[in-house]
N, C-alpha and C. Protein backbone atom coordinates (compact mmCIF):
# COMPACT_ATOMS: atom_id res chain seq x y z
N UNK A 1 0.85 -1.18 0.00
CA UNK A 1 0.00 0.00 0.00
C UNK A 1 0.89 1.23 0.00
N UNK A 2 1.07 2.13 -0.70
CA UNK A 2 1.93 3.06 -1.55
C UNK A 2 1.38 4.03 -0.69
N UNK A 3 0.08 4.54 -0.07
CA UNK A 3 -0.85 5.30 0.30
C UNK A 3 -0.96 5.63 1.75
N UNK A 4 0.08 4.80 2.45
CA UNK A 4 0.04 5.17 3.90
C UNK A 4 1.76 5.16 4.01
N UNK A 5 2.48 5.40 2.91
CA UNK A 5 4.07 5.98 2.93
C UNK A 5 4.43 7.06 2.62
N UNK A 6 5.24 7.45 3.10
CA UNK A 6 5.85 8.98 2.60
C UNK A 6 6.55 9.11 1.73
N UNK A 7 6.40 10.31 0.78
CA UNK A 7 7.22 10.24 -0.42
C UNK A 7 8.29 10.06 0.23
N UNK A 8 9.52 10.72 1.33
CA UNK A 8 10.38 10.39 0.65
C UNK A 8 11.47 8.52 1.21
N UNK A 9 10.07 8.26 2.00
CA UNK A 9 10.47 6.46 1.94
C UNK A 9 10.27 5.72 0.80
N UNK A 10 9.76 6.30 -0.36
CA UNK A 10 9.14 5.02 -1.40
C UNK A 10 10.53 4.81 -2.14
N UNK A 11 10.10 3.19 -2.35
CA UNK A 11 11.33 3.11 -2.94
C UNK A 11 11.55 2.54 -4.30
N UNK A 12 12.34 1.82 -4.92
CA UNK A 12 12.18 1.56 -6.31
C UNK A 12 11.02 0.62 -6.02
N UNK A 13 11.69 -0.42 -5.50
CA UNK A 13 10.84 -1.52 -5.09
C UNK A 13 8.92 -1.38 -4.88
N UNK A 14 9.30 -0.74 -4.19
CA UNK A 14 7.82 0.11 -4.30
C UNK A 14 6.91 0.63 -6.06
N UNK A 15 7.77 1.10 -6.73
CA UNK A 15 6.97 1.27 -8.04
C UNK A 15 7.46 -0.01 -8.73
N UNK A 16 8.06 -0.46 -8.52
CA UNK A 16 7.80 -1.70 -9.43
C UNK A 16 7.06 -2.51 -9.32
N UNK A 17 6.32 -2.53 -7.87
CA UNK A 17 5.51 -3.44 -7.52
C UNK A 17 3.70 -2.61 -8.10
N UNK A 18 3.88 -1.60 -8.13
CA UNK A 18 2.29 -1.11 -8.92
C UNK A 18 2.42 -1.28 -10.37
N UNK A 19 3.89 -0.73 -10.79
CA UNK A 19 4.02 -0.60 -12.73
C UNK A 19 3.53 -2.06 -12.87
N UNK A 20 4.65 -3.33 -12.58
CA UNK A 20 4.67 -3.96 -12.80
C UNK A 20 3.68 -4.95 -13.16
N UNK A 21 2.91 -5.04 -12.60
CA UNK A 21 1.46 -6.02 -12.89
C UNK A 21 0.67 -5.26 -14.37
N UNK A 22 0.55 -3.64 -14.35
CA UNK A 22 -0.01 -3.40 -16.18
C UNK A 22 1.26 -3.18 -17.23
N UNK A 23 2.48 -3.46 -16.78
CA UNK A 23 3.70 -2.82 -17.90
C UNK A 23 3.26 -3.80 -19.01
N UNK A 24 2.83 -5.22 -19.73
CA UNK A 24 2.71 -5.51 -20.47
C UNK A 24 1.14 -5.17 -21.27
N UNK A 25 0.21 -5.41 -20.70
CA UNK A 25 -0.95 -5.67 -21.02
C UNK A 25 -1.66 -3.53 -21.14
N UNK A 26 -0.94 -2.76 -20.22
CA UNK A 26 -1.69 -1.54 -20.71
C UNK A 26 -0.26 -0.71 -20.59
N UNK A 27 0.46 -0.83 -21.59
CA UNK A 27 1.88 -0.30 -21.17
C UNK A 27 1.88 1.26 -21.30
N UNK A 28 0.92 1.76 -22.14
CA UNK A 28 1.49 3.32 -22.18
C UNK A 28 0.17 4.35 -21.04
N UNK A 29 -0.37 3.14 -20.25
CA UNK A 29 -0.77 3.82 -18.91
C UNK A 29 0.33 3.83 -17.93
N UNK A 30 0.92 2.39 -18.25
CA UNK A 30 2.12 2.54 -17.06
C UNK A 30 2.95 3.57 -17.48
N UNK A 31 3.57 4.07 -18.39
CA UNK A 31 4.40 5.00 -18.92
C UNK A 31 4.05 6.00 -17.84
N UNK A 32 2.95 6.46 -18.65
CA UNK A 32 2.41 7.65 -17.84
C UNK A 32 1.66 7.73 -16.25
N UNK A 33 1.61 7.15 -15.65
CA UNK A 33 1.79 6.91 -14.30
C UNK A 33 3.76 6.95 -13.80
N UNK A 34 4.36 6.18 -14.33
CA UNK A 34 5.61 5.92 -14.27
C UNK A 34 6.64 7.69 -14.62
N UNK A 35 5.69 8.38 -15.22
CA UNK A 35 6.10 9.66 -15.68
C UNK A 35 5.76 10.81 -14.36
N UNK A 36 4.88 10.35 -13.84
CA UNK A 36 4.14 11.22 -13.15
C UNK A 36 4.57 11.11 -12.00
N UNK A 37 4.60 10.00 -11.52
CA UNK A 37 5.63 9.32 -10.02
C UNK A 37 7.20 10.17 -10.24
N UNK A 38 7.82 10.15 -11.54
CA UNK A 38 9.04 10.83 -11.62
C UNK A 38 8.83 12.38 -10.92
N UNK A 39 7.85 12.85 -11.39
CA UNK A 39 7.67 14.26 -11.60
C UNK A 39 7.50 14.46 -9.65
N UNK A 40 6.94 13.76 -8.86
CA UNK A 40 6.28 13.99 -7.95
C UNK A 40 7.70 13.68 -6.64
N UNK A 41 8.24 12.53 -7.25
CA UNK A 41 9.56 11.83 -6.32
C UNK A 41 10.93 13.07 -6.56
N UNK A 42 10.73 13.88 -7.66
CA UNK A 42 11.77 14.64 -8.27
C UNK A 42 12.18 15.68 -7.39
């Protein structure tokens, strides 16, 4: 649960575990989620 951590504990591990389950099947949502997490962790 991504939602009761603080940005600045999240860790890779952490987005790989949300990307990971749509990176094949809806990949250019994950992109852009994956874009947006950059923007926010930055």
């Amino acid at each position: 649960m991504i939602g009761a951590i603080r940005v600045n504990a999240i860790t890779t591990e952490d987005i790989l575990k949300i990307l990971s389950p749509i990176w094949t099947t809806k990949t250019e949502t994950a992109k852009r989620v994956q874009g947006r997490m950059e923007n926010i962790l930055d």
